[in-house]
N, C-alpha and C. Protein backbone atom coordinates (compact mmCIF):
# COMPACT_ATOMS: atom_id res chain seq x y z
N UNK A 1 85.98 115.04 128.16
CA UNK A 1 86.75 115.59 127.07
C UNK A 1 85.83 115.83 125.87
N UNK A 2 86.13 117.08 125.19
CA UNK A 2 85.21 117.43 124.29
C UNK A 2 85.72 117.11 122.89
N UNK A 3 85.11 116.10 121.94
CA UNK A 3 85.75 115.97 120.42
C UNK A 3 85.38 116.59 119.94
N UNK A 4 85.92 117.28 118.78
CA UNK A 4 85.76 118.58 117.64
C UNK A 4 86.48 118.06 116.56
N UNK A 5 85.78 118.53 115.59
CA UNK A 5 86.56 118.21 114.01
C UNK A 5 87.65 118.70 114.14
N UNK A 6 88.49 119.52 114.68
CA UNK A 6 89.86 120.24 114.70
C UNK A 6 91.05 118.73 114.76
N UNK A 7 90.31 118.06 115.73
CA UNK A 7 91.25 116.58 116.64
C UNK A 7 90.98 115.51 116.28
N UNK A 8 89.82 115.44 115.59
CA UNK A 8 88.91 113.70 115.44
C UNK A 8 89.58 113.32 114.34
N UNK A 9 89.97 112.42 113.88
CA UNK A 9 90.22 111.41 112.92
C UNK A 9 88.86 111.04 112.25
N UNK A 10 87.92 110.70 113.19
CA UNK A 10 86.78 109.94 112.69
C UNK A 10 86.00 111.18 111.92
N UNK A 11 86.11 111.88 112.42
CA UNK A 11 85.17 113.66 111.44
C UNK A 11 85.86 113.19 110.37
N UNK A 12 87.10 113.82 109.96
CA UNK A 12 88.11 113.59 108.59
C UNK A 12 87.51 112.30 108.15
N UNK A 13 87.37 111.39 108.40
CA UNK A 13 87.23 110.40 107.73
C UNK A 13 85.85 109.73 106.98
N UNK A 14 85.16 110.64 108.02
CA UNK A 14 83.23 110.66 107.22
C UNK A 14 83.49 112.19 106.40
N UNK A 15 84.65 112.79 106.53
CA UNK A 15 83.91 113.97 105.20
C UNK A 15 84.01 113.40 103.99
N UNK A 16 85.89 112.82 104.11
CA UNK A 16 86.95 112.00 103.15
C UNK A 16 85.52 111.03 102.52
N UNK A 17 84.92 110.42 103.08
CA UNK A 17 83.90 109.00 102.79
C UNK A 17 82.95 109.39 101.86
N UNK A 18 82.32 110.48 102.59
CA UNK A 18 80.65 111.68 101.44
C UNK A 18 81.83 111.97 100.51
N UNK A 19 82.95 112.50 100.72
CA UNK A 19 83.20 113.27 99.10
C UNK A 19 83.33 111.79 98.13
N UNK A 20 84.13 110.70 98.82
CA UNK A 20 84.37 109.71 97.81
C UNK A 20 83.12 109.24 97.14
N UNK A 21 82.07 108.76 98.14
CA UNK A 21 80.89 108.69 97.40
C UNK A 21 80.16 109.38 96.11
N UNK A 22 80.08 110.33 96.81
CA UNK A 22 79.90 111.28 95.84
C UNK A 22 80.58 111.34 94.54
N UNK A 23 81.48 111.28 94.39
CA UNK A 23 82.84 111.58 93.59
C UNK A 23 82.37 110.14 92.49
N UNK A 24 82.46 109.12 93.41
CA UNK A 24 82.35 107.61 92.45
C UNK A 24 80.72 107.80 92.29
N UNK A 25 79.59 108.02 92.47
CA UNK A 25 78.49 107.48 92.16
C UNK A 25 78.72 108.58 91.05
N UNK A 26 78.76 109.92 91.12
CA UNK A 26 78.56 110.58 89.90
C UNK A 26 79.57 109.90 88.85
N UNK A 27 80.66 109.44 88.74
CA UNK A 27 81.64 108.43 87.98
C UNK A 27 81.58 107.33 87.37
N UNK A 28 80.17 106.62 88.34
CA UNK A 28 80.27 105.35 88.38
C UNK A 28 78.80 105.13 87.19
N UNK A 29 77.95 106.23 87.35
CA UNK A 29 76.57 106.03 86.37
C UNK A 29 76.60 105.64 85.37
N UNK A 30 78.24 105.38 84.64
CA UNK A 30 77.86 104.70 83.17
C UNK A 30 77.84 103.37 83.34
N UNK A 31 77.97 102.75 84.70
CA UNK A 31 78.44 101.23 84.43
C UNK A 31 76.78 101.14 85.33
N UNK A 32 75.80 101.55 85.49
CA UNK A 32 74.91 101.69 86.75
C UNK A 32 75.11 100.86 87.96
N UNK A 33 76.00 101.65 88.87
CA UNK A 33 76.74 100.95 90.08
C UNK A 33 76.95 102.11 90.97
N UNK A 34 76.45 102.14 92.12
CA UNK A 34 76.89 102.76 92.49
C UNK A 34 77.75 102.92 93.54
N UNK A 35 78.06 103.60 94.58
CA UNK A 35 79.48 103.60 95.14
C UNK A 35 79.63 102.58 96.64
N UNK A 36 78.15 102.23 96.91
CA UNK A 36 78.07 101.22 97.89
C UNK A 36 78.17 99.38 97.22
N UNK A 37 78.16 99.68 95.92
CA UNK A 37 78.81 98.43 95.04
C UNK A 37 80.42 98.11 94.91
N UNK A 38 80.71 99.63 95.06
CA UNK A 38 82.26 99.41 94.32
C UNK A 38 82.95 97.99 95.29
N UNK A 39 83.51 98.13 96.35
CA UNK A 39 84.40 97.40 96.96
C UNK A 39 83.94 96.07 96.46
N UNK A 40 82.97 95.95 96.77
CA UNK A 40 82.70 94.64 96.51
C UNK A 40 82.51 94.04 94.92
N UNK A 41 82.28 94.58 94.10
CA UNK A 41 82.72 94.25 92.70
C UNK A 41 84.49 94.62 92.48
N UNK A 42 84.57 95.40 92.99
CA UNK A 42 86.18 95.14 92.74
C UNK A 42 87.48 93.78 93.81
N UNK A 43 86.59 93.51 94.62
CA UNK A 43 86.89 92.01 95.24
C UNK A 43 86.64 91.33 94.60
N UNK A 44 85.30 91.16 93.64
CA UNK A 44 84.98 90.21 92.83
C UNK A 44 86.02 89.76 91.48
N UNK A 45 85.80 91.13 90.91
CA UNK A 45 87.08 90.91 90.07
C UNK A 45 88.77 91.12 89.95
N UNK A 46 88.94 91.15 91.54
CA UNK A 46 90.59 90.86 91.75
C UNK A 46 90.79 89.23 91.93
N UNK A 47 89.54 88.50 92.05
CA UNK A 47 89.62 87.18 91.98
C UNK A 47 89.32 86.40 90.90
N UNK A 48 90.46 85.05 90.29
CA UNK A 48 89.88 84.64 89.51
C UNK A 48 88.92 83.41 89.03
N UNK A 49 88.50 83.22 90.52
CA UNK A 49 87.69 82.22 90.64
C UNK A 49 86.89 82.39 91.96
N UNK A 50 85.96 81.79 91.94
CA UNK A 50 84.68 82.02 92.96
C UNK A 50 85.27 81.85 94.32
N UNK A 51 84.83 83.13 95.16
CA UNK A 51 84.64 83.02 96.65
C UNK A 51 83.46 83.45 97.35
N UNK A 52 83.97 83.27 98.74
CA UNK A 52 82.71 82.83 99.60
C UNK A 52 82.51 84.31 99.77
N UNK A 53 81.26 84.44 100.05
CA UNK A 53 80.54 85.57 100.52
C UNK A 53 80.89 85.67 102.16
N UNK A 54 81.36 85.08 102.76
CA UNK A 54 82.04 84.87 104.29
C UNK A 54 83.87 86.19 104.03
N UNK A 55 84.15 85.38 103.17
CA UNK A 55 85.69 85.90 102.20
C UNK A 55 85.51 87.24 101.93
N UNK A 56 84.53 87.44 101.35
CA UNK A 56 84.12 89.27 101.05
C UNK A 56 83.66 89.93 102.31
N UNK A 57 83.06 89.77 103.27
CA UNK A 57 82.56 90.18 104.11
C UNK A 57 84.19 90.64 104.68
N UNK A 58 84.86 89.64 105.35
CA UNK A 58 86.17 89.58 105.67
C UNK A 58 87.11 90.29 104.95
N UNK A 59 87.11 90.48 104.03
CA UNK A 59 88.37 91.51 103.41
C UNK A 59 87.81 92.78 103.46
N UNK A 60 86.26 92.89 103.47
CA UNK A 60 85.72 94.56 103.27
C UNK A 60 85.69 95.34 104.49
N UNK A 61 85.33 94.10 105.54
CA UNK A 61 85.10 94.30 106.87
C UNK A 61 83.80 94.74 107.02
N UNK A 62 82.71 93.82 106.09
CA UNK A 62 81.88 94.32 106.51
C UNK A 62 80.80 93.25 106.83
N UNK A 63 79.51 93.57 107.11
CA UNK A 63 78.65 92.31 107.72
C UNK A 63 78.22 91.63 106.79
N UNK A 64 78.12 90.32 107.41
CA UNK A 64 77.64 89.40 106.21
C UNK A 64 76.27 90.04 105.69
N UNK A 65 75.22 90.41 106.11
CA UNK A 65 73.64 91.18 105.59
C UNK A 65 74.26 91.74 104.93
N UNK A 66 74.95 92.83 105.13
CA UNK A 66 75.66 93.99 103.88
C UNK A 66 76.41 93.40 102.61
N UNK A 67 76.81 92.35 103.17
CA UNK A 67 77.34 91.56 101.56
C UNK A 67 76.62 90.74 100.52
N UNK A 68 75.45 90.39 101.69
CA UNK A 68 74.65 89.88 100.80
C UNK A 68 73.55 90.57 100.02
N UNK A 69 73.54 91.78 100.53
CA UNK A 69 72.59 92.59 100.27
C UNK A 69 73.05 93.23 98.61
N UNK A 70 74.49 93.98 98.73
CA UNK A 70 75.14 94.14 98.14
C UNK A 70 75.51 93.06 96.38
N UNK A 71 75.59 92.00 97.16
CA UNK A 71 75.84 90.92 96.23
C UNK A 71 74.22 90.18 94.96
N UNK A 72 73.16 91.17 96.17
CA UNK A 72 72.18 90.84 95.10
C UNK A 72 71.36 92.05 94.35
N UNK A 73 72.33 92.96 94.92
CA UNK A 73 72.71 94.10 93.46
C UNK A 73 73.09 93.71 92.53
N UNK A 74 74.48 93.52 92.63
CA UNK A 74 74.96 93.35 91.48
C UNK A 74 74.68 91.82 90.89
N UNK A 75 73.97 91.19 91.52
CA UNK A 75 73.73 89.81 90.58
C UNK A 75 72.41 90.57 89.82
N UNK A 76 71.68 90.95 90.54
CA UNK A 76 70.28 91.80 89.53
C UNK A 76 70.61 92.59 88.47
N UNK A 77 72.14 93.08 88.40
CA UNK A 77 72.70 93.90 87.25
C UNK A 77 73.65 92.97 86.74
N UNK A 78 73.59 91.71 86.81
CA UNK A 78 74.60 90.79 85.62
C UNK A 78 75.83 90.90 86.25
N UNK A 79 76.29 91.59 86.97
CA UNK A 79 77.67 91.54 87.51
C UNK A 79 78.41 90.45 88.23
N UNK A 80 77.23 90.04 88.90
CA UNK A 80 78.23 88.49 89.81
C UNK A 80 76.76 87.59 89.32
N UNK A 81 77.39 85.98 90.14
CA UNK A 81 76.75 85.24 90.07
C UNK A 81 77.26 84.53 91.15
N UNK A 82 75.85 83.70 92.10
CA UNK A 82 76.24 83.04 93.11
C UNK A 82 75.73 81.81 92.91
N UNK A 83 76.76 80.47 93.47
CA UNK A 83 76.15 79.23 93.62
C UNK A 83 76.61 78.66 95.38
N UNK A 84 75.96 77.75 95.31
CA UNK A 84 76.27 76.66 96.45
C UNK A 84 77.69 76.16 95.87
N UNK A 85 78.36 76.15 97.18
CA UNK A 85 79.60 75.23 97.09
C UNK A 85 79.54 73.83 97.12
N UNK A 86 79.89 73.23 96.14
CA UNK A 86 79.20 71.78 96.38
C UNK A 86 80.17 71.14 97.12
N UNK A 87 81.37 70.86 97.68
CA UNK A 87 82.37 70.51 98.85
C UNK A 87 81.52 71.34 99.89
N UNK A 88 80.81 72.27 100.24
CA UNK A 88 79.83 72.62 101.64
C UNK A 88 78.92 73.38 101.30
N UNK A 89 77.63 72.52 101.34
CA UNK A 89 76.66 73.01 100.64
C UNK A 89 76.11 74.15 101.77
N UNK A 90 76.93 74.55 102.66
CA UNK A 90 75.77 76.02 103.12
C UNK A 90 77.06 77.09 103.35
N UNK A 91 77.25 76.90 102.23
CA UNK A 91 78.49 78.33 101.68
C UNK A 91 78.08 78.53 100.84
N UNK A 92 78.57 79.68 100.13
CA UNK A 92 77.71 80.39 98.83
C UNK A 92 79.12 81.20 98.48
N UNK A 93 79.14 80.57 96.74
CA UNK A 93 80.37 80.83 96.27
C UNK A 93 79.83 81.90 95.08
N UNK A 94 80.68 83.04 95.02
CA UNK A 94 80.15 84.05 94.18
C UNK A 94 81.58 84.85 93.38
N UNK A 95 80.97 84.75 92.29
CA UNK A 95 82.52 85.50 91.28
C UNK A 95 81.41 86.28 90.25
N UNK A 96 82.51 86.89 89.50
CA UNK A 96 82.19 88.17 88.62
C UNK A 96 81.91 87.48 87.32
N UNK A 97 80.75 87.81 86.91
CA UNK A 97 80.30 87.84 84.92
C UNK A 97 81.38 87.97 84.36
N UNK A 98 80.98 87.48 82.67
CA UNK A 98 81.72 88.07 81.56
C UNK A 98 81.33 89.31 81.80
N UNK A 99 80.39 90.15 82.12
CA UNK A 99 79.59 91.06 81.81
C UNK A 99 80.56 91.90 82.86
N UNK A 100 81.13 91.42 83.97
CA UNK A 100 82.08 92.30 85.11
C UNK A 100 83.07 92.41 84.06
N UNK A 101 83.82 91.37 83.96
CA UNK A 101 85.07 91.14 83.60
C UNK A 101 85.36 92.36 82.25
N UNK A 102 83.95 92.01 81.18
CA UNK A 102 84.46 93.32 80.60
C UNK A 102 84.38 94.43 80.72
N UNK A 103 83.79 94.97 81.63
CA UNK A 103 83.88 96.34 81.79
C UNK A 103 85.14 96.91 82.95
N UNK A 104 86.07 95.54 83.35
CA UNK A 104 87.04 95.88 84.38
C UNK A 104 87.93 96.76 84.71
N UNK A 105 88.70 96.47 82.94
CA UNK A 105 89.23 97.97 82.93
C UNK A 105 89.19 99.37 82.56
N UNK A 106 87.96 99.39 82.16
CA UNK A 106 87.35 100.69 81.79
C UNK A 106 87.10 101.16 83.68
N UNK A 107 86.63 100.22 84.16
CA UNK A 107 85.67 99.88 86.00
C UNK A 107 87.21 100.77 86.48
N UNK A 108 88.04 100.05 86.72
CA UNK A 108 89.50 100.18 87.43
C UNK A 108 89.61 101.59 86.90
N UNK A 109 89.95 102.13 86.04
CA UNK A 109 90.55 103.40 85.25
C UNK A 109 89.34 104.64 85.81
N UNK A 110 87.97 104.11 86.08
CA UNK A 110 87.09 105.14 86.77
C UNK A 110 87.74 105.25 88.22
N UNK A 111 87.82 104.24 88.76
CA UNK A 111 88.46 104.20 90.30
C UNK A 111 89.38 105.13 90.55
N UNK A 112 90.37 104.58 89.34
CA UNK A 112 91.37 105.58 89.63
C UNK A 112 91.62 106.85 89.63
N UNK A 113 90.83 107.18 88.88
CA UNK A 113 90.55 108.82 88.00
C UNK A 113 90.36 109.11 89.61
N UNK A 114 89.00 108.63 90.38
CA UNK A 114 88.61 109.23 91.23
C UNK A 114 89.33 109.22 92.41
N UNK A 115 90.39 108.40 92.38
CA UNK A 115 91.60 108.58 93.42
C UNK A 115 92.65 109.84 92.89
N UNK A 116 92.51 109.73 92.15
CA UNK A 116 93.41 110.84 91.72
C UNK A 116 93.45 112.16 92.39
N UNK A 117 91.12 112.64 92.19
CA UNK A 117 91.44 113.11 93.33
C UNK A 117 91.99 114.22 94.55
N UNK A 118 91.85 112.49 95.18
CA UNK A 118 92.22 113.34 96.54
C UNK A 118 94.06 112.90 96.50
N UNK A 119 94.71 112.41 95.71
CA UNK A 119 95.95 112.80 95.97
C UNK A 119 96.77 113.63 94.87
N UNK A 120 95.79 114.65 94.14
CA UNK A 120 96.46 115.89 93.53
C UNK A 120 97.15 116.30 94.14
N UNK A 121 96.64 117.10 95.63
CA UNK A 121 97.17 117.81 96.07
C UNK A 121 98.73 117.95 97.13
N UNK A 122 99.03 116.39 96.91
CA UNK A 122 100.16 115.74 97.74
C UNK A 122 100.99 115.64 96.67
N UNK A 123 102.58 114.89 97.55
CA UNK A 123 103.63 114.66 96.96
C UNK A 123 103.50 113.05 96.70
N UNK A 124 103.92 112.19 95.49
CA UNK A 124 104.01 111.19 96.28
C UNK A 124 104.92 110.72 97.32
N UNK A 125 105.14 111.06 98.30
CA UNK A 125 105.77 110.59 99.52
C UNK A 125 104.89 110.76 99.94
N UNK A 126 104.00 112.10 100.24
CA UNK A 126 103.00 112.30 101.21
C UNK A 126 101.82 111.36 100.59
N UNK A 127 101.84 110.95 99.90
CA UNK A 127 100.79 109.63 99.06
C UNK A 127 101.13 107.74 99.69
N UNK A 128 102.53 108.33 99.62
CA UNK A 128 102.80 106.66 100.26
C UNK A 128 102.73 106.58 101.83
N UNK A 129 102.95 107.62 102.44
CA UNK A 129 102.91 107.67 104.16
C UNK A 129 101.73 107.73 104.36
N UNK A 130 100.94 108.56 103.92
CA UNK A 130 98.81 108.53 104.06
C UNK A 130 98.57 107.14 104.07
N UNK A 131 98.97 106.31 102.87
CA UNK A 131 98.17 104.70 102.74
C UNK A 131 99.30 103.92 103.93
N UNK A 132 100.55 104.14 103.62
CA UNK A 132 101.16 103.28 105.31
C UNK A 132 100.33 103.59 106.27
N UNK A 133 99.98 105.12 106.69
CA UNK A 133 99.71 105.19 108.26
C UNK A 133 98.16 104.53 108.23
N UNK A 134 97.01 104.86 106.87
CA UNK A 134 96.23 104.18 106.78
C UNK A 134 96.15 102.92 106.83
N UNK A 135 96.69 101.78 106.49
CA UNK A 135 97.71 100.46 106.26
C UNK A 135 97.35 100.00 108.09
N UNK A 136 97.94 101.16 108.70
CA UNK A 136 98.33 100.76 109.96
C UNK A 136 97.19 101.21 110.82
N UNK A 137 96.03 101.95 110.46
CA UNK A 137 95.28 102.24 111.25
C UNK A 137 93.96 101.15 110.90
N UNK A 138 94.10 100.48 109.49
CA UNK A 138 93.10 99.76 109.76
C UNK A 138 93.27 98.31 110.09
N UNK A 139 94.58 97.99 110.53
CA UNK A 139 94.97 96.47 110.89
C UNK A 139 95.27 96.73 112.54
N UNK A 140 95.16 97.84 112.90
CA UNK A 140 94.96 98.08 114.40
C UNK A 140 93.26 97.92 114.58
N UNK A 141 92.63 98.83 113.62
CA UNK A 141 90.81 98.57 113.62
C UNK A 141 90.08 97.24 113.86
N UNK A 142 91.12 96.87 112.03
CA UNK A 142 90.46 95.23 112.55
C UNK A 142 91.19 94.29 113.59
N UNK A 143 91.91 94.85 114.29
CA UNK A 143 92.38 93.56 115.14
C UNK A 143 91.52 93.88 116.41
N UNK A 144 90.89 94.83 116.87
CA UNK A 144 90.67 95.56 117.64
C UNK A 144 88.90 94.96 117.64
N UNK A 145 88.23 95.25 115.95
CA UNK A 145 87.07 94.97 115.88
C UNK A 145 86.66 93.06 115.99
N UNK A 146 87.89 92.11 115.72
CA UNK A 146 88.10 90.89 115.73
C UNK A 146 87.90 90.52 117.25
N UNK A 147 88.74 91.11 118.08
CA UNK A 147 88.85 90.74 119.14
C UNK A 147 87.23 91.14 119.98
N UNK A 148 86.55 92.21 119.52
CA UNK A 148 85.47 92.64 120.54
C UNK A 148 84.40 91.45 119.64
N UNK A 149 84.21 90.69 118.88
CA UNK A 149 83.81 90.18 117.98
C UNK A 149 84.08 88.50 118.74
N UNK A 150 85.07 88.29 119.26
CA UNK A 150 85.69 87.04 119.94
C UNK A 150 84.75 87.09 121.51
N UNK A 151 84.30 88.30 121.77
CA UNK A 151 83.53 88.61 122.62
C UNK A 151 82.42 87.62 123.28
């Protein structure tokens, strides 16, 4: 069987990905962050107290190297800070600066702008069924990527 962008989900979803990039790094240059930071500073500061770098990996779905890699971005730009958990000293507990915290909602209000977007061109209904069916395609992903992972 032959896949073509006409049928793939996964095409749509790496164009959807370059434009967002794109979209947030040119957005994102006043805070100097760029768009392979976002998720993970915005995990940082939806929390209000330190978590594990295990915890971020897990909600982003992404590998622990990538979080840590990530995480010593933004500690090199003042944004987070990591310590040892002293209840288990080979966890590594990491939360957001004053230096995050204030730029959060100026941070959030860029996000949004740039969601905005890609749902100009919809209704919101067709805004709330996109993030359900999305909702539902990535808790099929990760149950899917969990289980080959249990492997």
């Amino acid at each position: 069987m032959n896949m073509n962008k006409e049928s793939s989900l996964g095409y749509r979803f790496n164009v959807l990905s370059r434009l967002n990039m794109s979209f947030l790094n040119n957005n994102l240059k006043k805070f100097g962050i760029s768009a392979g930071q976002v998720s993970c500073l915005a995990e940082l500061l939806n929390h209000s107290s330190p978590v594990s770098q295990n915890e971020i990996s897990t909600a982003l779905a992404i590998d622990q190297a990538a979080t840590t890699r990530t995480l010593d971005i933004l500690i090199s730009k003042g944004f987070a800070t990591r310590a040892i958990n002293p209840e288990n000293r080979r966890q590594n507990l990491v939360s957001a600066t004053p230096a995050a915290r204030k730029i959060s909602t100026d941070y959030f209000n860029t996000l949004k702008d740039t969601d905005k977007i890609f749902s100009s061109g919809i209704t919101r209904e067709e805004h709330k069924l996109i993030l359900k069916i999305m909702d539902q395609m990535i808790a099929t992903a990760m149950k899917e990527k969990n289980e080959l992972s249990n492997c």
